[in-house]
N, C-alpha and C. Protein backbone atom coordinates (compact mmCIF):
# COMPACT_ATOMS: atom_id res chain seq x y z
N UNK A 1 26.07 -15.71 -2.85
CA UNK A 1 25.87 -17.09 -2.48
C UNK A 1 25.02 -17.11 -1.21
N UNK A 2 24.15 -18.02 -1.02
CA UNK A 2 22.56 -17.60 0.01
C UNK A 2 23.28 -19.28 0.59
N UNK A 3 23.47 -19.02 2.07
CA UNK A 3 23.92 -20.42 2.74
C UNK A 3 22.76 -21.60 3.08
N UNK A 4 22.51 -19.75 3.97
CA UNK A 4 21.28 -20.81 5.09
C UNK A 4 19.74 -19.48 4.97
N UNK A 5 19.17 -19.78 4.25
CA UNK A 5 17.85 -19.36 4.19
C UNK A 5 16.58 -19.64 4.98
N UNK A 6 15.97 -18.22 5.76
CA UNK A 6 14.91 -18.66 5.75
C UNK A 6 13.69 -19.43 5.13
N UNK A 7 12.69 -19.39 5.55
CA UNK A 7 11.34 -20.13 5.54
C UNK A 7 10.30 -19.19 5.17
N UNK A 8 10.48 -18.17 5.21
CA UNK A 8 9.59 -16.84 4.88
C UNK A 8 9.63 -15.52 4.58
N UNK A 9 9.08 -14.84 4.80
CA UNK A 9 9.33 -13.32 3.90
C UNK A 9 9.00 -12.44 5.50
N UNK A 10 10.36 -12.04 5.57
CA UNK A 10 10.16 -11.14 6.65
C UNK A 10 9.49 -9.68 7.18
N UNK A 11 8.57 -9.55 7.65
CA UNK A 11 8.69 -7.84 7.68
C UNK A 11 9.99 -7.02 8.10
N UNK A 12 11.17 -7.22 8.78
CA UNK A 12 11.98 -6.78 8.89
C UNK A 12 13.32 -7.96 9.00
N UNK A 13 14.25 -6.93 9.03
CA UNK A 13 15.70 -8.13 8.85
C UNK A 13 16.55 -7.00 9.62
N UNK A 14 16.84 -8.21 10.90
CA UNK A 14 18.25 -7.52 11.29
C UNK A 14 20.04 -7.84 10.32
N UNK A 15 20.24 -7.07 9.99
CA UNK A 15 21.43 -7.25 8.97
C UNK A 15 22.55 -6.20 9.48
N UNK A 16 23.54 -7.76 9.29
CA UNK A 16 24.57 -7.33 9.74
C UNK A 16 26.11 -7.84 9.02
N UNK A 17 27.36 -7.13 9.25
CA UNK A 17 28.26 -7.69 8.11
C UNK A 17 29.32 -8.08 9.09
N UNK A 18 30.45 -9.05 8.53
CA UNK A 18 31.19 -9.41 9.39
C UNK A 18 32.68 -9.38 8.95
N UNK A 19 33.83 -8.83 9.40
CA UNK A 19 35.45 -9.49 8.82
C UNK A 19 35.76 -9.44 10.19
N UNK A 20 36.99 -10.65 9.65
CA UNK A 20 37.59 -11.01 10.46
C UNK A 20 36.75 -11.28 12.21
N UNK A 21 35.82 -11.87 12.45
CA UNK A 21 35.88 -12.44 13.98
C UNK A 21 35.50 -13.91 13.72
N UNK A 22 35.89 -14.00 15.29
CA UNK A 22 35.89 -16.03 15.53
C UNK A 22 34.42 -16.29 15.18
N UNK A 23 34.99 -17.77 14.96
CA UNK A 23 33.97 -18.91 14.90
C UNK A 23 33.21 -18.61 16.19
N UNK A 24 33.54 -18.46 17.26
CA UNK A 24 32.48 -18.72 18.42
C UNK A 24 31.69 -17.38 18.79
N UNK A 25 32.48 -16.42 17.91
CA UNK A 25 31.78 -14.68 18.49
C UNK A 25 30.32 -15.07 17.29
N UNK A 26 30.69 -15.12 16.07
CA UNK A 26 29.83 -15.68 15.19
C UNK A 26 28.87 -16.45 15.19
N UNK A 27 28.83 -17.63 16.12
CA UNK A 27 27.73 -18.65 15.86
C UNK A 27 26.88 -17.76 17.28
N UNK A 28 27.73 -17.66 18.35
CA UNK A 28 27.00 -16.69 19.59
C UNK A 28 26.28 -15.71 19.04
N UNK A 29 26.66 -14.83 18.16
CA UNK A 29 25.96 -14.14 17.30
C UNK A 29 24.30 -14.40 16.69
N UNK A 30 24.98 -15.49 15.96
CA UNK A 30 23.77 -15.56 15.50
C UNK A 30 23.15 -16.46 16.26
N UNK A 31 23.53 -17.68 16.96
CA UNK A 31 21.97 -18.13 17.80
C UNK A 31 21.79 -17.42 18.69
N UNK A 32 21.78 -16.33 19.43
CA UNK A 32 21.35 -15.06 19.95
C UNK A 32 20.81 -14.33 19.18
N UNK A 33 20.81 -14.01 18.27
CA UNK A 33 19.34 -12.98 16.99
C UNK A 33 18.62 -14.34 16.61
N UNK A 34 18.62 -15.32 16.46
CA UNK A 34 18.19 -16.35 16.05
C UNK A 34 16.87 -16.40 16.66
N UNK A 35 17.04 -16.48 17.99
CA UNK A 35 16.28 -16.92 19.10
C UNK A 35 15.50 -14.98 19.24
N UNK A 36 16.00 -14.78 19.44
CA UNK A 36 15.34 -13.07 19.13
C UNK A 36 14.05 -13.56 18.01
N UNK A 37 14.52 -13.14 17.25
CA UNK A 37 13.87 -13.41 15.90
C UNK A 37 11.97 -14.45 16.50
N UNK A 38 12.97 -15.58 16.69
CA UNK A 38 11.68 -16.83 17.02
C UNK A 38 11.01 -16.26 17.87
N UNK A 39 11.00 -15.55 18.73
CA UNK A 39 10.18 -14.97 19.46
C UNK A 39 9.28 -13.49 19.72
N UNK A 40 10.06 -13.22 18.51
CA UNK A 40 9.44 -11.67 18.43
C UNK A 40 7.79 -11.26 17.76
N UNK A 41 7.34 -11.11 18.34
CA UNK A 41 5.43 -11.07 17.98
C UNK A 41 5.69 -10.67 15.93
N UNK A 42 6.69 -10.06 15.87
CA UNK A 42 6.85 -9.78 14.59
C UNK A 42 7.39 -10.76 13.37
N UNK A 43 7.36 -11.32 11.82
CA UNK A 43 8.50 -11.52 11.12
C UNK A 43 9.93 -11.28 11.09
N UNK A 44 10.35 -11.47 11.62
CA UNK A 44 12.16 -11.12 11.93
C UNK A 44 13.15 -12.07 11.43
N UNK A 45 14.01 -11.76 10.64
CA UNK A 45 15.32 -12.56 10.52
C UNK A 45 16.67 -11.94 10.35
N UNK A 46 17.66 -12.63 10.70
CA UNK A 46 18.48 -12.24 10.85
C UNK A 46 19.47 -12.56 9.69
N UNK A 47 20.48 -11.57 8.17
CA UNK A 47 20.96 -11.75 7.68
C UNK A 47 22.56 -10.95 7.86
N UNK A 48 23.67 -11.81 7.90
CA UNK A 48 24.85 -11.78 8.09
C UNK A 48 25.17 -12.44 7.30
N UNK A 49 25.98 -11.18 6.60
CA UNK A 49 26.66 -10.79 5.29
C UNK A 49 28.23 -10.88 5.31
N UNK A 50 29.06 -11.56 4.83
CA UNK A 50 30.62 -12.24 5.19
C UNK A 50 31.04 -11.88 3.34
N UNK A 51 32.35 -10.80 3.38
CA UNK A 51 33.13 -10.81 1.96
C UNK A 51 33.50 -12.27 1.43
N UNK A 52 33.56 -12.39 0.33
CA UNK A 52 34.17 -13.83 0.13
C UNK A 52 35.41 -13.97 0.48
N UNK A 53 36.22 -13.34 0.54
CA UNK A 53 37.79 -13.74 1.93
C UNK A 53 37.20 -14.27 3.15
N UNK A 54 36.09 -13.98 3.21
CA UNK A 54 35.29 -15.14 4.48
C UNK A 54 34.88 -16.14 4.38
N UNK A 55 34.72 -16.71 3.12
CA UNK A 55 33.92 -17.80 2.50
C UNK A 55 34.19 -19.39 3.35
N UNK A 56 35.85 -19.31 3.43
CA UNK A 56 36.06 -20.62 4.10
C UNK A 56 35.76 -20.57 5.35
N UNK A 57 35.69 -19.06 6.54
CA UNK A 57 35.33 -19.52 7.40
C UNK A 57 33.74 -19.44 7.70
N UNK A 58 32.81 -19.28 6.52
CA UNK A 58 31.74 -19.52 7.13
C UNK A 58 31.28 -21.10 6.82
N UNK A 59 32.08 -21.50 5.70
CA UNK A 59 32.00 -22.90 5.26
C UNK A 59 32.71 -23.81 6.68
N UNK A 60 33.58 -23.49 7.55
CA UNK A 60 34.11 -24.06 8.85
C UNK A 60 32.81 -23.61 9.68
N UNK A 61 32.28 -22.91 9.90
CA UNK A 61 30.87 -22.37 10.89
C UNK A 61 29.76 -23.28 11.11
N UNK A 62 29.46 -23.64 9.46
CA UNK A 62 28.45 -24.27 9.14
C UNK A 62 29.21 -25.78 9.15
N UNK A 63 30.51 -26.13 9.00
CA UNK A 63 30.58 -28.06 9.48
C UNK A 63 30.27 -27.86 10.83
N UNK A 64 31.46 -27.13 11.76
CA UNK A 64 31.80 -26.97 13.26
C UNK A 64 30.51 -27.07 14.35
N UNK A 65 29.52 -25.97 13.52
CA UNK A 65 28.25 -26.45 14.66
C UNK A 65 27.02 -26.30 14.14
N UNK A 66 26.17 -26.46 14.80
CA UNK A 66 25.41 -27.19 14.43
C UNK A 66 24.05 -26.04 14.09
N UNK A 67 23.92 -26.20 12.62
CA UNK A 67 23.28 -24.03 12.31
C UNK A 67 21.91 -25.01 11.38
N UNK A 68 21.52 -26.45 11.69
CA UNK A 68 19.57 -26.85 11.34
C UNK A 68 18.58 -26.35 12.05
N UNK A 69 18.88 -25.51 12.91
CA UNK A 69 18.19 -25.23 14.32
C UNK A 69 17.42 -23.60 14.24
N UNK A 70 18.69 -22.98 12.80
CA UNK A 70 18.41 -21.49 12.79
C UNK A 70 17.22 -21.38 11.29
N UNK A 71 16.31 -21.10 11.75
CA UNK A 71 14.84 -21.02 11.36
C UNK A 71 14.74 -18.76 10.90
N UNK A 72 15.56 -18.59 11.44
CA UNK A 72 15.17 -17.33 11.26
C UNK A 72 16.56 -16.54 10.84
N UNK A 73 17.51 -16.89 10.20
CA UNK A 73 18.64 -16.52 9.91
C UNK A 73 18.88 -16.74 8.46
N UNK A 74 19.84 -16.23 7.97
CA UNK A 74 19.79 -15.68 6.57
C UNK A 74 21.57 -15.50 6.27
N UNK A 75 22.67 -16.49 5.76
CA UNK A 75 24.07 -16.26 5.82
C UNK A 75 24.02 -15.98 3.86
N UNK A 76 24.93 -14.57 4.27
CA UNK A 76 25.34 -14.59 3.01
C UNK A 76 26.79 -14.27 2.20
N UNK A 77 27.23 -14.85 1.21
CA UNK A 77 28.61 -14.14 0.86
C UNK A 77 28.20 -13.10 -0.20
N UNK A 78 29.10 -12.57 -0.13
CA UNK A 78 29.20 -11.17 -1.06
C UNK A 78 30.76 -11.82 -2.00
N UNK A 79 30.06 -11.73 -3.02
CA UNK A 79 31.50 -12.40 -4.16
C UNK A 79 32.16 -11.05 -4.53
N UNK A 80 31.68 -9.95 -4.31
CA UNK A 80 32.42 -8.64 -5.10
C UNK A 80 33.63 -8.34 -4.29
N UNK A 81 33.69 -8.45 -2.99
CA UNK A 81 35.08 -7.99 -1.88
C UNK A 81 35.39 -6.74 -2.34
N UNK A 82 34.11 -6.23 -2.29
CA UNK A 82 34.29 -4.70 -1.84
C UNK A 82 34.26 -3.51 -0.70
N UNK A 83 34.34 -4.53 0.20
CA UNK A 83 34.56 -4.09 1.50
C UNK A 83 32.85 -4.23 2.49
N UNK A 84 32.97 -2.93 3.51
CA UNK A 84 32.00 -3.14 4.36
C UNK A 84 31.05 -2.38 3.56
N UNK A 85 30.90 -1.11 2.85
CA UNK A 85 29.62 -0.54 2.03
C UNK A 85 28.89 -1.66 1.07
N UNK A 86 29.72 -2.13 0.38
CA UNK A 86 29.41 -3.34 -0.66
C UNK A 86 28.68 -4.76 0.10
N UNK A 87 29.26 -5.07 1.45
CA UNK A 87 28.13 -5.82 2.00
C UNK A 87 26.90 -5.27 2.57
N UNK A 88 26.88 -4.03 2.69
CA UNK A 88 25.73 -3.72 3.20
C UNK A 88 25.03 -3.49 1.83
N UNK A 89 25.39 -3.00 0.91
CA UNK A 89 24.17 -3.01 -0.11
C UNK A 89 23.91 -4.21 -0.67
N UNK A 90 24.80 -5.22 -0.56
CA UNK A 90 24.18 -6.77 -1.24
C UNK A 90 23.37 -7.16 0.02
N UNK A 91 23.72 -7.17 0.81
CA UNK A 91 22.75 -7.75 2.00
C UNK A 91 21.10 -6.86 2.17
N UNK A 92 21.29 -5.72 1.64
CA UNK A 92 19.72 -5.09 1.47
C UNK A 92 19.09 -5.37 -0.37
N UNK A 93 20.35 -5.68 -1.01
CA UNK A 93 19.52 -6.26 -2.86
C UNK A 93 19.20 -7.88 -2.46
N UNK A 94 19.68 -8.57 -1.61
CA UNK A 94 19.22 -9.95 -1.45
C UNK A 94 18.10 -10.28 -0.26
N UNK A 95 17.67 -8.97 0.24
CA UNK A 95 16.23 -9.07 1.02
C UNK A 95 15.39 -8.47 0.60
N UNK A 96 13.75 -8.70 1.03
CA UNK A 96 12.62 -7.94 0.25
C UNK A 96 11.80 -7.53 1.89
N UNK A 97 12.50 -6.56 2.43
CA UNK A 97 12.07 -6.44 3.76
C UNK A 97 12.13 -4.67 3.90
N UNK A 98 11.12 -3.96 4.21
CA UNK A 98 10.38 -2.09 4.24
C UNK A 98 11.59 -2.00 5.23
N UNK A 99 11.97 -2.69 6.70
CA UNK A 99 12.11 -2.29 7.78
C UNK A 99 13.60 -2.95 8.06
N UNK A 100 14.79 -2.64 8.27
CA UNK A 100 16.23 -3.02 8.27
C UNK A 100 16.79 -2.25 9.48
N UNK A 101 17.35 -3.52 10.46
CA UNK A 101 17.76 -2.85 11.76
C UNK A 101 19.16 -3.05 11.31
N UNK A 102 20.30 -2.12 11.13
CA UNK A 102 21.54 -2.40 11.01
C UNK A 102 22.40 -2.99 12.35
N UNK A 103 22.69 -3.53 12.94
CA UNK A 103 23.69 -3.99 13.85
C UNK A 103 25.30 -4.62 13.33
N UNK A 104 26.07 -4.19 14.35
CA UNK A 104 27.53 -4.68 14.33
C UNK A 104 27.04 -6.29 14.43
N UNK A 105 28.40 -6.91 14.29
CA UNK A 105 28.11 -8.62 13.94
C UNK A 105 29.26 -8.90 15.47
N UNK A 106 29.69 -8.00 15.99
CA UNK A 106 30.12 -8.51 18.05
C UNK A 106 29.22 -7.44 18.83
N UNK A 107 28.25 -7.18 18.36
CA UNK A 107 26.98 -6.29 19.32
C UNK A 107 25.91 -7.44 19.31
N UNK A 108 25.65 -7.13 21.02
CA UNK A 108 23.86 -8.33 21.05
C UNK A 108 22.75 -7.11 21.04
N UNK A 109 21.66 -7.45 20.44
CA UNK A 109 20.51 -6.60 20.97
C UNK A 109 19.88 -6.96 22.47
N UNK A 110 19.48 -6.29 22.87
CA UNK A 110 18.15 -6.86 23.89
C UNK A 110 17.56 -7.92 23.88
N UNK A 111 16.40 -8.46 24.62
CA UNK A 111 15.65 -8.97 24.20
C UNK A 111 14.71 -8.94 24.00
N UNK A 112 13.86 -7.23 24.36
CA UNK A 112 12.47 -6.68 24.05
C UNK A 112 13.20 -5.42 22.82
N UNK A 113 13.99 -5.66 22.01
CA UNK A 113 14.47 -4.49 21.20
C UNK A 113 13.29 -4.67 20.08
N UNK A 114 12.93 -5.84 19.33
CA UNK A 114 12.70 -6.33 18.37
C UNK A 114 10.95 -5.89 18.52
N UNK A 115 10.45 -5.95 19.71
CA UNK A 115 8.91 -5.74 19.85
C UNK A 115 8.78 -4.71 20.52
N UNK A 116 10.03 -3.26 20.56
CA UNK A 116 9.43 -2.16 20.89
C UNK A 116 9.53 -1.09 19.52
């Protein structure tokens, strides 16, 4: 299930998977790669990948605040709930991107990570 889709075809995707953390580690999350992303001399987006035992809270994420703003982000469920291997391979069969930065989903990058 594809939530919130980009606008374009990335050269790379930071992708990342998530159980169990808050609503606020989450949205911090992502409008922090968000804003990465918008600024990086490169194509960049950011896809975070949630088992469907997550489903309701990314459906609470997306009422709670306010995610029209994320231009470079990519939410996805994984219907199989096969754990953390199984989101990482649906989250790389539902992108068409050479270059995949893996990150934890409570890790920030930099902010020159993306253009070195």
């Amino acid at each position: 299930m594809l939530l919130i889709a980009p606008p374009f075809s990335p050269h790379a995707i930071i992708l990342a998977t998530t159980y169990n953390q808050s609503l606020d580690v989450l949205y911090s999350f992502i409008t922090h790669h968000d804003r990465l992303c918008a600024k990086s001399i490169y194509n960049v987006c950011l896809v975070l990948v949630f088992e469907s035992s997550e489903a309701a809270k990314v459906d609470q994420m997306l009422d709670n605040y306010n995610t029209t703003h994320l231009n470079h982000s990519c939410v996805l469920v994984n219907n199989q709930s096969s754990g953390f291997p199984s989101c990482l391979n649906f989250g790389i069969d539902k992108t068409s991107s050479n270059i995949i930065l893996r990150i934890d989903a409570d890790d920030l990058m930099t902010d020159s990570r993306l253009d070195s």
